[in-house]
N, C-alpha and C. Protein backbone atom coordinates (compact mmCIF):
# COMPACT_ATOMS: atom_id res chain seq x y z
N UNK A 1 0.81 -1.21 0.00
CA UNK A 1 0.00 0.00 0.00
C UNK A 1 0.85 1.26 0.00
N UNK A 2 2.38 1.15 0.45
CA UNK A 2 2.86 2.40 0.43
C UNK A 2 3.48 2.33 -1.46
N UNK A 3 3.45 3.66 -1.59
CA UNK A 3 4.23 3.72 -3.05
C UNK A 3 5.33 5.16 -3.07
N UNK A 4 6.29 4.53 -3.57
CA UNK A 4 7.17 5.57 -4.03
C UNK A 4 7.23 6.62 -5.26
N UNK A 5 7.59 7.88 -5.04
CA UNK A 5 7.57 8.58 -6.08
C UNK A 5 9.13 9.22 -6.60
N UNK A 6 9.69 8.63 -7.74
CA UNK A 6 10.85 9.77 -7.85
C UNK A 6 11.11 10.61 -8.89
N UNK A 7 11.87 11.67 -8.37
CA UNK A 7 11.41 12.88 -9.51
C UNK A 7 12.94 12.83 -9.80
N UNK A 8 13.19 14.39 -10.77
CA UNK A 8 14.38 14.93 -10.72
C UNK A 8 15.37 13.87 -11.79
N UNK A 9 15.10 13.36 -12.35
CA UNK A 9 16.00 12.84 -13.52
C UNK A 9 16.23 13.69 -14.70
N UNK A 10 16.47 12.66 -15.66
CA UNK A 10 16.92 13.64 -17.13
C UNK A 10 18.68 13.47 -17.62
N UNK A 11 18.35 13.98 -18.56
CA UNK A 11 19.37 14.38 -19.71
C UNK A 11 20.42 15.42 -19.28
N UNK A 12 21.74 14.74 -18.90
CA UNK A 12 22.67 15.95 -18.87
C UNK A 12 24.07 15.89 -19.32
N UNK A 13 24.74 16.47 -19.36
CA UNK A 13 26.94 16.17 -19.66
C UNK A 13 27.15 15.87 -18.77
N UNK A 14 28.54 15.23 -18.91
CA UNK A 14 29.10 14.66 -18.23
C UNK A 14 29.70 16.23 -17.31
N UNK A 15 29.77 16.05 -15.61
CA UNK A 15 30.38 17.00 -15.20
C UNK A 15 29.13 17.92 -14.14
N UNK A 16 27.98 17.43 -15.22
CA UNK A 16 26.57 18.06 -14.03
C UNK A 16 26.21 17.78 -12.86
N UNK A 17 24.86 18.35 -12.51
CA UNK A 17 24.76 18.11 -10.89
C UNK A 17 22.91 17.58 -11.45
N UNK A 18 22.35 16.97 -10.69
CA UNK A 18 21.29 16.44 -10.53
C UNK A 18 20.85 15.66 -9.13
N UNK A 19 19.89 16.63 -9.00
CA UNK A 19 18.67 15.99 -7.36
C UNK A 19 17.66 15.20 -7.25
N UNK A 20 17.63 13.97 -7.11
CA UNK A 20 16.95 12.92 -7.29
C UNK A 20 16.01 12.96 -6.33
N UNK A 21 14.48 12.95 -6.23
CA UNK A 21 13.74 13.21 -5.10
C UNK A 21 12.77 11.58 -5.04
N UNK A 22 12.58 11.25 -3.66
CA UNK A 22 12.03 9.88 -3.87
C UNK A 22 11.32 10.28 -2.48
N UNK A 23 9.70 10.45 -2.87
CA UNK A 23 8.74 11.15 -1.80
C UNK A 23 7.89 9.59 -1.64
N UNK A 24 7.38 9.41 -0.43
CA UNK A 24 6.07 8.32 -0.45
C UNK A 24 5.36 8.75 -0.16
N UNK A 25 4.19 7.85 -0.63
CA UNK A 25 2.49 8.32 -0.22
C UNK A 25 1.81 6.83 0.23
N UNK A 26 1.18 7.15 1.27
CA UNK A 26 0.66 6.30 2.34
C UNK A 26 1.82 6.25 3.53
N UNK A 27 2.93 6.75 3.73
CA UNK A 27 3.77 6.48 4.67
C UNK A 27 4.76 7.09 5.16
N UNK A 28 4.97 7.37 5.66
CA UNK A 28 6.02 8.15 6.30
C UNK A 28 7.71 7.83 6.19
N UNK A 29 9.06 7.96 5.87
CA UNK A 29 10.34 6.78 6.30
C UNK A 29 10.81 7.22 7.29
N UNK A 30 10.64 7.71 8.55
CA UNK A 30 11.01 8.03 9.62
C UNK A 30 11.63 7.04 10.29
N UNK A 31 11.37 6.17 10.23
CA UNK A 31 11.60 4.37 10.88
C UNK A 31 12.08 3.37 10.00
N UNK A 32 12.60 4.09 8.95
CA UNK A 32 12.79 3.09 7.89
C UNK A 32 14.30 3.33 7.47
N UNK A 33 15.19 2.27 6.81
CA UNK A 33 16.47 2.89 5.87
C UNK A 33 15.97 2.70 4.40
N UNK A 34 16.34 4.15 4.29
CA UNK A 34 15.74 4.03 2.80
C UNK A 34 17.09 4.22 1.42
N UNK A 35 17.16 3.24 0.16
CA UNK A 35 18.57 3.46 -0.04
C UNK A 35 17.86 3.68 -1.41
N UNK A 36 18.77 4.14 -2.37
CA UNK A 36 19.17 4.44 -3.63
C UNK A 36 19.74 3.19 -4.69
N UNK A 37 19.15 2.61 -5.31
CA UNK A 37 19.75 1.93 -6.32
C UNK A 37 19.36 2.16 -7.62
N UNK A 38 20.43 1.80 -8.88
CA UNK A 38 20.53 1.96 -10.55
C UNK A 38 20.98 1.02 -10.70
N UNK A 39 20.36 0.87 -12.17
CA UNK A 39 20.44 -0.39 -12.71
C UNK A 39 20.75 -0.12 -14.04
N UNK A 40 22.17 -0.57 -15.14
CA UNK A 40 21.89 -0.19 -16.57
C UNK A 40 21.55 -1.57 -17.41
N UNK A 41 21.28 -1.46 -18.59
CA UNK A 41 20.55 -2.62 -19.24
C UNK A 41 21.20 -3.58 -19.46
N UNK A 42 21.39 -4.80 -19.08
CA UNK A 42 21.86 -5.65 -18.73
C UNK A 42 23.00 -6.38 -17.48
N UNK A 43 22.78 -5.12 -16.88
CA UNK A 43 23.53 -5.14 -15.50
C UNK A 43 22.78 -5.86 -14.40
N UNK A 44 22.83 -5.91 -13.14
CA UNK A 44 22.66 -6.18 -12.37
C UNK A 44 22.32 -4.94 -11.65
N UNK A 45 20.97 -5.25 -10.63
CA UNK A 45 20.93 -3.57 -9.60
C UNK A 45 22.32 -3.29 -8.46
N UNK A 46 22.38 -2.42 -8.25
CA UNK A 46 23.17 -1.90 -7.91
C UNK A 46 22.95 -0.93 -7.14
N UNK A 47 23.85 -0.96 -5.53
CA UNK A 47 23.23 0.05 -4.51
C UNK A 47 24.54 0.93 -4.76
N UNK A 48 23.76 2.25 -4.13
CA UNK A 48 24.39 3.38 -4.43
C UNK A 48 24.52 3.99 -3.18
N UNK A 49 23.69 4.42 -2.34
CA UNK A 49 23.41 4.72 -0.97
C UNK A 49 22.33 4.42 -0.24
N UNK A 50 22.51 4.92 1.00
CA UNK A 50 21.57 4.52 1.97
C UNK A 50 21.22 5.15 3.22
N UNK A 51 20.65 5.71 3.64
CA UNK A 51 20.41 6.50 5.10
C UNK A 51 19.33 5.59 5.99
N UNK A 52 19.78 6.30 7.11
CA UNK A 52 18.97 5.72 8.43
C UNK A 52 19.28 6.33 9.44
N UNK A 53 18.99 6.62 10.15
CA UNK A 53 18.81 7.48 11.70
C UNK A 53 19.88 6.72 12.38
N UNK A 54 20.38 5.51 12.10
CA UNK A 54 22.17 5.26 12.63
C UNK A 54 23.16 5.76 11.67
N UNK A 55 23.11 5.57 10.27
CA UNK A 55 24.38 6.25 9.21
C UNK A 55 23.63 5.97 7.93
N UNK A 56 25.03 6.55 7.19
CA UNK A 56 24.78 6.65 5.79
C UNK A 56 25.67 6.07 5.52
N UNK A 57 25.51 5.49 4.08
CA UNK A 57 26.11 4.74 3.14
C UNK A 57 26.58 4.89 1.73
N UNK A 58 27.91 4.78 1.11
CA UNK A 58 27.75 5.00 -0.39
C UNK A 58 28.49 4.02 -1.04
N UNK A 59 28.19 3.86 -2.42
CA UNK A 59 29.22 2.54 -2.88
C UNK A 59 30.55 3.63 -3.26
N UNK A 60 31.75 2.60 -3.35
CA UNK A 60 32.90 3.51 -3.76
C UNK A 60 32.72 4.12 -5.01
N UNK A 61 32.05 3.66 -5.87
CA UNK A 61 31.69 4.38 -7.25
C UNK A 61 31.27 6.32 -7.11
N UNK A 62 30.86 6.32 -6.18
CA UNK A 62 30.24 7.42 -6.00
C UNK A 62 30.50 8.11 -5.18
N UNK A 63 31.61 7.59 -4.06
CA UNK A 63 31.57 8.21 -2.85
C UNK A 63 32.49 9.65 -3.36
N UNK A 64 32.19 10.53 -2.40
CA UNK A 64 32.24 12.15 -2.93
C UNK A 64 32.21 12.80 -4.15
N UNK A 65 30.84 12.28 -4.68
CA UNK A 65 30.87 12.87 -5.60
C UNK A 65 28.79 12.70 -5.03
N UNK A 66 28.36 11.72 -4.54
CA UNK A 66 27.08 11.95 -4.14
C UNK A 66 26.74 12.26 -2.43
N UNK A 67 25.74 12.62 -2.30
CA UNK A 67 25.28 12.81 -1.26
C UNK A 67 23.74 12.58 -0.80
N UNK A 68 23.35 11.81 0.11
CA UNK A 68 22.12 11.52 0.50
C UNK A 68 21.51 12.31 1.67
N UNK A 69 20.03 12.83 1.51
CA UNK A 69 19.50 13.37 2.53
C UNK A 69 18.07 13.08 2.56
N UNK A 70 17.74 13.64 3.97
CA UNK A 70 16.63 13.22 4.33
C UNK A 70 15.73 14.43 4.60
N UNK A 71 14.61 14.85 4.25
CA UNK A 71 13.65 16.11 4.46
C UNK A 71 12.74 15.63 5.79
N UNK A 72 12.89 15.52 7.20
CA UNK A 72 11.81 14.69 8.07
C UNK A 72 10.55 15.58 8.17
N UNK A 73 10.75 16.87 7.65
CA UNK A 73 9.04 17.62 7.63
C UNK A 73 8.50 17.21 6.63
N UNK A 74 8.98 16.99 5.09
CA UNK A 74 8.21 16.53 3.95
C UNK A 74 8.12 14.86 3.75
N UNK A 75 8.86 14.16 4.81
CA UNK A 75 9.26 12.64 4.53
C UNK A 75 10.08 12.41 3.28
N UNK A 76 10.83 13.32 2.48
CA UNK A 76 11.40 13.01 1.08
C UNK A 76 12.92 12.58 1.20
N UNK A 77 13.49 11.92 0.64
CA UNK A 77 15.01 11.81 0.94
C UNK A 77 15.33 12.09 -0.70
N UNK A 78 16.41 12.61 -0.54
CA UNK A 78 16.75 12.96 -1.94
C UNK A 78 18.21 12.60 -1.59
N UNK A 79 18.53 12.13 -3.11
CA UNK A 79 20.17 11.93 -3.97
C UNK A 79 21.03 13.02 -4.73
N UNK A 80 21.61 13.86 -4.02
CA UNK A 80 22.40 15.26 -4.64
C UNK A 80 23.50 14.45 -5.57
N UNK A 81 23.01 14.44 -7.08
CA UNK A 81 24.86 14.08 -7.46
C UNK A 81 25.21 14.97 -8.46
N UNK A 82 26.81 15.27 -8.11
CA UNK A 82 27.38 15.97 -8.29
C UNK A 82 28.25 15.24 -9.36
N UNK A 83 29.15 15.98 -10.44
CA UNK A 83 30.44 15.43 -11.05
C UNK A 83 30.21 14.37 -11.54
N UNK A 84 28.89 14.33 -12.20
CA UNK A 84 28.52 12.86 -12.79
C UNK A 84 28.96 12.41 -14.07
N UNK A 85 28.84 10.98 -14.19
CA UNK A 85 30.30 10.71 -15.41
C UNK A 85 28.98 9.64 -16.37
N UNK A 86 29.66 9.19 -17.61
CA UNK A 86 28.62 8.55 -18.08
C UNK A 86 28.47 7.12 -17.64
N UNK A 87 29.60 6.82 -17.15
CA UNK A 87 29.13 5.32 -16.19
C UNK A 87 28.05 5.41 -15.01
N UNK A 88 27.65 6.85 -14.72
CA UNK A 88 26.14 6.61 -14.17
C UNK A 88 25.04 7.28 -14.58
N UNK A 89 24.83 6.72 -15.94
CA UNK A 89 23.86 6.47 -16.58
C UNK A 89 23.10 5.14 -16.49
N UNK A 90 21.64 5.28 -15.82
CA UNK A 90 21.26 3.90 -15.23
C UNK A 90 19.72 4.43 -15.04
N UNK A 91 19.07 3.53 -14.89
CA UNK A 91 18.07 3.55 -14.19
C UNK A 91 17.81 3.73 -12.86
N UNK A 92 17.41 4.36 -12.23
CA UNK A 92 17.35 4.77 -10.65
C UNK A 92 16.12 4.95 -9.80
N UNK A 93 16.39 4.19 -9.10
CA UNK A 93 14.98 3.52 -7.53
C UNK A 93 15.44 3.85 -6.43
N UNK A 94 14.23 4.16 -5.70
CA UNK A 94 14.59 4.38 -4.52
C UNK A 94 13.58 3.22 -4.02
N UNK A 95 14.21 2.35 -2.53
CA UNK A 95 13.26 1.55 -2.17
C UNK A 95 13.34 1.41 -0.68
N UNK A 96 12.49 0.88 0.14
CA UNK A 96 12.46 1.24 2.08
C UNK A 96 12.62 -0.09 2.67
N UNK A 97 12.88 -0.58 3.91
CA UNK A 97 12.29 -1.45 4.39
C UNK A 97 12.42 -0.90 5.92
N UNK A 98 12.67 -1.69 7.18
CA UNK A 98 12.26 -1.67 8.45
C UNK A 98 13.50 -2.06 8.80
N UNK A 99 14.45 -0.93 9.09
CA UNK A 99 15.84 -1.54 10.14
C UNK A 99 16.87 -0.60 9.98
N UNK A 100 17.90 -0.33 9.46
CA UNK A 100 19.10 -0.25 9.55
C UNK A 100 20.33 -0.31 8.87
N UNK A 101 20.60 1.09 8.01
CA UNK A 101 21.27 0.42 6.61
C UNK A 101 22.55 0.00 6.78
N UNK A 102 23.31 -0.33 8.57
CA UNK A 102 24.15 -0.74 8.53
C UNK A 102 23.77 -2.45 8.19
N UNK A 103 22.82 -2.94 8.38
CA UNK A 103 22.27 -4.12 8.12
C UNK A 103 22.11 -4.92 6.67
N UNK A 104 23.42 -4.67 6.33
CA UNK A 104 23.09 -5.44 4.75
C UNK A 104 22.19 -4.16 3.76
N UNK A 105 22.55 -3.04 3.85
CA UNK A 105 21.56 -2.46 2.81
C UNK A 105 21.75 -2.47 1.19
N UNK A 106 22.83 -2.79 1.43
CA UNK A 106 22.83 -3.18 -0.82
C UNK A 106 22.30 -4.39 -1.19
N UNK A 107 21.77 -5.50 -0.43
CA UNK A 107 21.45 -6.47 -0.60
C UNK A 107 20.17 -5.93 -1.23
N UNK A 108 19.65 -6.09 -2.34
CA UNK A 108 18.22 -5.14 -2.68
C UNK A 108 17.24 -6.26 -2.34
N UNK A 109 17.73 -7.74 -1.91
CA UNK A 109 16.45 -8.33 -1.35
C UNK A 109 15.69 -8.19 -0.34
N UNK A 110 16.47 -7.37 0.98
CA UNK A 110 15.73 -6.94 1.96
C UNK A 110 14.38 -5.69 1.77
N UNK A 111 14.61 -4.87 0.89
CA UNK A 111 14.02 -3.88 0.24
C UNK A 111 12.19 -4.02 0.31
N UNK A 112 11.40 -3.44 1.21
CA UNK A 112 9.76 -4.05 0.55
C UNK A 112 9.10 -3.78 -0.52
N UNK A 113 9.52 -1.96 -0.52
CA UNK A 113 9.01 -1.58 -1.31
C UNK A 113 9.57 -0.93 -2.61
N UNK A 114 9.53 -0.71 -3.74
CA UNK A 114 10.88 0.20 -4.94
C UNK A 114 9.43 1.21 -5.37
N UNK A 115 10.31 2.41 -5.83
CA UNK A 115 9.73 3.32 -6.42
C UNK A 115 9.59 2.69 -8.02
N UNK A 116 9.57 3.12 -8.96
CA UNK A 116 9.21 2.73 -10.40
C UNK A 116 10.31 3.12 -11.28
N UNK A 117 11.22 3.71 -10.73
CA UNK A 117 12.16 4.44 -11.48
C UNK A 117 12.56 5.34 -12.41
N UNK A 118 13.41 6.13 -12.47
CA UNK A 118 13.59 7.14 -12.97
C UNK A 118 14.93 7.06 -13.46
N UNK A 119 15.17 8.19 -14.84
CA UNK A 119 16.24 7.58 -16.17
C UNK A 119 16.73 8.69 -15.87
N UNK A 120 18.58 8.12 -15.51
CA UNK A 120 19.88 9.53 -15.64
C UNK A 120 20.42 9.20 -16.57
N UNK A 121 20.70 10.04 -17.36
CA UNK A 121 21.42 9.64 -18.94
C UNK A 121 22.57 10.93 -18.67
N UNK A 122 23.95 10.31 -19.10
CA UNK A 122 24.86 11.35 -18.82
C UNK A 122 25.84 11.25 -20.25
N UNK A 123 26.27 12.69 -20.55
CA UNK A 123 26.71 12.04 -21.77
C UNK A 123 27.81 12.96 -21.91
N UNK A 124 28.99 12.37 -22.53
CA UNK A 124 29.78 12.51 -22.62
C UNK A 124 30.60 14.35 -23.04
């Protein structure tokens, strides 16, 4: 019953900045770790980050060059990335479950729910 929404994709060069917004409706993530994964076509998904009220998370692919946050008045967590290259060009979800993203959070099987995803195309 809960569903994800994410905004903020699109078309850009290599070198841009783009804010990935992943809002729910029916639910709140206050209690939840909610992480970031992309997927390109024929790849495998792939976690990117992760927040939770114990820490945050990033894969080395990305680390300082993204940043994850959390809005707790609007419930929205958004993906700031910065210095983006065309190897992350992917498909991109945001998805929740109940715990702790020191807890295995790239494993995307723990995950309940995924947003529908949204397309970063970065180009050279």
């Amino acid at each position: 019953q809960v569903q994800l929404v994410e905004s903020g994709g699109g078309s850009v060069q290599a070198g841009d900045s783009l804010r990935l917004s992943c809002a729910p409706s029916g639910r709140r993530f206050s209690r939840y770790a909610v992480g970031w994964f992309r997927q390109a076509p024929g790849k495998e998904r792939e976690g990117v980050s992760c927040i939770s009220d114990l820490d945050e998370y990033y894969a080395d692919s990305v680390k300082g060059r993204f940043l994850i946050s959390k809005n707790r008045v609007k419930s929205t967590v958004y993906l700031h990335m910065t210095s983006l290259k065309p190897e992350d060009t992917a498909t991109y979800y945001c998805g929740f479950y109940d715990g702790s993203c020191a807890t295995n959070w790239y494993g995307f099987w723990k995950y309940d729910n995924w947003g529908q995803g949204i397309q970063v195309t970065v180009s050279s």
